[in-house]
C-alpha atoms as a PDB file:
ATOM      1  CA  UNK A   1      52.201 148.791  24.931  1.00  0.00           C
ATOM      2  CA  UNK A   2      48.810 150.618  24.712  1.00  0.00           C
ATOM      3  CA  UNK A   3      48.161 154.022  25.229  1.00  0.00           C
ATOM      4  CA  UNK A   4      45.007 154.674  25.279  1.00  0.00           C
ATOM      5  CA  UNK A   5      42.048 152.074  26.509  1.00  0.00           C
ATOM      6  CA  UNK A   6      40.065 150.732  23.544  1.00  0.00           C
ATOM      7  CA  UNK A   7      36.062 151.358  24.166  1.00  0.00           C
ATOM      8  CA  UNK A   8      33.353 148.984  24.355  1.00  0.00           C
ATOM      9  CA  UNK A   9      30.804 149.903  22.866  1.00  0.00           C
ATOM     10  CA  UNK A  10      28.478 148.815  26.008  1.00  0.00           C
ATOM     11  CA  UNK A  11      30.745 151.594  27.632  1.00  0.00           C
ATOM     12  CA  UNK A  12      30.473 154.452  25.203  1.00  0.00           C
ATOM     13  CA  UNK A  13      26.311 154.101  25.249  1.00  0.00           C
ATOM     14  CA  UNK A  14      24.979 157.134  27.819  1.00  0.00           C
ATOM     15  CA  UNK A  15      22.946 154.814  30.433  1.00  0.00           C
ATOM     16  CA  UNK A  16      21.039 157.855  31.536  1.00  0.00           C
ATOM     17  CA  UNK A  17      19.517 158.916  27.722  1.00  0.00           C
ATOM     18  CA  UNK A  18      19.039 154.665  27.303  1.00  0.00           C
ATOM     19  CA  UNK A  19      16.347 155.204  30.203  1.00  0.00           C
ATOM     20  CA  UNK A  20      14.836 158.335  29.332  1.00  0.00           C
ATOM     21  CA  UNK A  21      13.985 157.403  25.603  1.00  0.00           C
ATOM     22  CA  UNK A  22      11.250 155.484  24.586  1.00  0.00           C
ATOM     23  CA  UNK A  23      11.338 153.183  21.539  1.00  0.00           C
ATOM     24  CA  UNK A  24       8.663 152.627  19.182  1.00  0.00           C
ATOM     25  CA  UNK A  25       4.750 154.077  18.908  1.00  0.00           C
ATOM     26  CA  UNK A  26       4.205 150.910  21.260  1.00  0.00           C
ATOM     27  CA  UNK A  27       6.222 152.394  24.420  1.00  0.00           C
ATOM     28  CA  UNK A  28       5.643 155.930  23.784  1.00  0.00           C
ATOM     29  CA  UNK A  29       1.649 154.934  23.733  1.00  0.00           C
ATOM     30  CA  UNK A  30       1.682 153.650  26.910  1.00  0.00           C
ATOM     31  CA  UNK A  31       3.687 156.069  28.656  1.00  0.00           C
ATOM     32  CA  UNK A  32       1.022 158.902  27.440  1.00  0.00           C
ATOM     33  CA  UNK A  33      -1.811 157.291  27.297  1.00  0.00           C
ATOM     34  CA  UNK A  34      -1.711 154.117  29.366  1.00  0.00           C
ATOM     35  CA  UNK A  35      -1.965 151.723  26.552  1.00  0.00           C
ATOM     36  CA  UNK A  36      -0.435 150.255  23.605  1.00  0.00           C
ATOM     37  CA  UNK A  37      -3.786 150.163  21.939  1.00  0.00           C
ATOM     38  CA  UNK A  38      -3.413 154.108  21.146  1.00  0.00           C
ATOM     39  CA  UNK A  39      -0.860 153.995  18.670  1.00  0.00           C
ATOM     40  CA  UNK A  40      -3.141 155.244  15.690  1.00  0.00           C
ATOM     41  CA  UNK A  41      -3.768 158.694  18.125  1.00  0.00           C
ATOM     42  CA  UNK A  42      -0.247 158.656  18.843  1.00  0.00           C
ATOM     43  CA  UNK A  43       0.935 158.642  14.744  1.00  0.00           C
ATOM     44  CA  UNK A  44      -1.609 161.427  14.240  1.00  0.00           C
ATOM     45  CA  UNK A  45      -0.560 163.627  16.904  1.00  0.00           C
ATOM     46  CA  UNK A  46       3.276 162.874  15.595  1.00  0.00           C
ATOM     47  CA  UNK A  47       1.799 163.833  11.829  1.00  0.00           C
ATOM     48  CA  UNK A  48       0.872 167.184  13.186  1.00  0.00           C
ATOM     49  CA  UNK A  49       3.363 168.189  14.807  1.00  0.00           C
ATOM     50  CA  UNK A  50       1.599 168.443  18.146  1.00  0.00           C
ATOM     51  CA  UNK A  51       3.415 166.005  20.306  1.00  0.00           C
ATOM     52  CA  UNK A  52       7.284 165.815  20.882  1.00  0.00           C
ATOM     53  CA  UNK A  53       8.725 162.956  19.070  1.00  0.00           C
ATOM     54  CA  UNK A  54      11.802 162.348  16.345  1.00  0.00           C
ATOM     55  CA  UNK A  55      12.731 159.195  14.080  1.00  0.00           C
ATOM     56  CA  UNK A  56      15.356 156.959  14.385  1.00  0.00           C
ATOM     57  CA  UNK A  57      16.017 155.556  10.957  1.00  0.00           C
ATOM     58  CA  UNK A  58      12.462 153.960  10.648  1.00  0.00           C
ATOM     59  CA  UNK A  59      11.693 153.970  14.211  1.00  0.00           C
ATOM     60  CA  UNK A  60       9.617 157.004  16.105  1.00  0.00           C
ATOM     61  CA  UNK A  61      10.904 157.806  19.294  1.00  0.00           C
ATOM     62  CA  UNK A  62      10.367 160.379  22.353  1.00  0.00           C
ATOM     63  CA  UNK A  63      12.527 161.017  25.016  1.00  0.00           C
ATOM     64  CA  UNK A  64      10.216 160.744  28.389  1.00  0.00           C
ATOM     65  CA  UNK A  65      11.647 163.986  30.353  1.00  0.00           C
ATOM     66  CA  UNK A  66      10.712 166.086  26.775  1.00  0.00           C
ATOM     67  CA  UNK A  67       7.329 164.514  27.065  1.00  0.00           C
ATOM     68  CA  UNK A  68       6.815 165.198  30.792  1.00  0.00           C
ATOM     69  CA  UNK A  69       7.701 168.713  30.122  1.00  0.00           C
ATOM     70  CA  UNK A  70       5.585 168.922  27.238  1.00  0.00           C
ATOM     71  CA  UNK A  71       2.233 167.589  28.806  1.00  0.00           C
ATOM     72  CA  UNK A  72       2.932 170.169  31.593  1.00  0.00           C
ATOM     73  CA  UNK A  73       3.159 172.492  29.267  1.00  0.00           C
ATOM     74  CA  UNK A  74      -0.319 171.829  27.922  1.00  0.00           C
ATOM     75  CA  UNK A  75      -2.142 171.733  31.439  1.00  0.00           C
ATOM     76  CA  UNK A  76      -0.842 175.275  31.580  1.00  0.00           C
ATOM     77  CA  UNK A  77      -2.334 176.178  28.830  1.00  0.00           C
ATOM     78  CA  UNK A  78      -5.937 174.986  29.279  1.00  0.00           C
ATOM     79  CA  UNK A  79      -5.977 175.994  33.109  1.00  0.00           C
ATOM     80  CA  UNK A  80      -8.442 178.940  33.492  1.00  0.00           C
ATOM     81  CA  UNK A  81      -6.751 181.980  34.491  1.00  0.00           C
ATOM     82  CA  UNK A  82      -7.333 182.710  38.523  1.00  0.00           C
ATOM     83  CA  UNK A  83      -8.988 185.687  40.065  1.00  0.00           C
END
């Protein structure tokens, strides 16, 4: 007799953070800039430290609500003050 109910690991994986992150220069490219084509722009913002994004092991890797914030938080910053 069992007592406790053995995980799959299917089961134990968060399905909300599997749809927020983005995997690989390829996807986050395309969610910023609308095309896979920018991933050189992409490694050199990630370089400098300007743009949101962590490793996994080999692979670089964003989550897209942190990048939504963080491109909101640059608009802010370059709209003109008003009045």
């Amino acid at each position: 007799m069992k007592l406790h109910k053995e995980l799959d690991p299917k089961e134990a994986l968060n399905p909300e953070l599997a749809k927020d992150l983005l995997k690989g220069a390829d996807e986050i490219s395309e969610f910023i800039f609308g095309s896979r084509g920018s991933r050189r722009k992409l490694y050199y913002l990630a370089e400098c430290s300007r743009i949101p994004v962590f490793r996994l092991g080999s692979v670089l890797c964003a989550r897209r609500s942190t990048l939504l914030k963080w491109i909101s938080g640059q608009e802010s910053r370059a709209l003109p003050p008003i009045g």
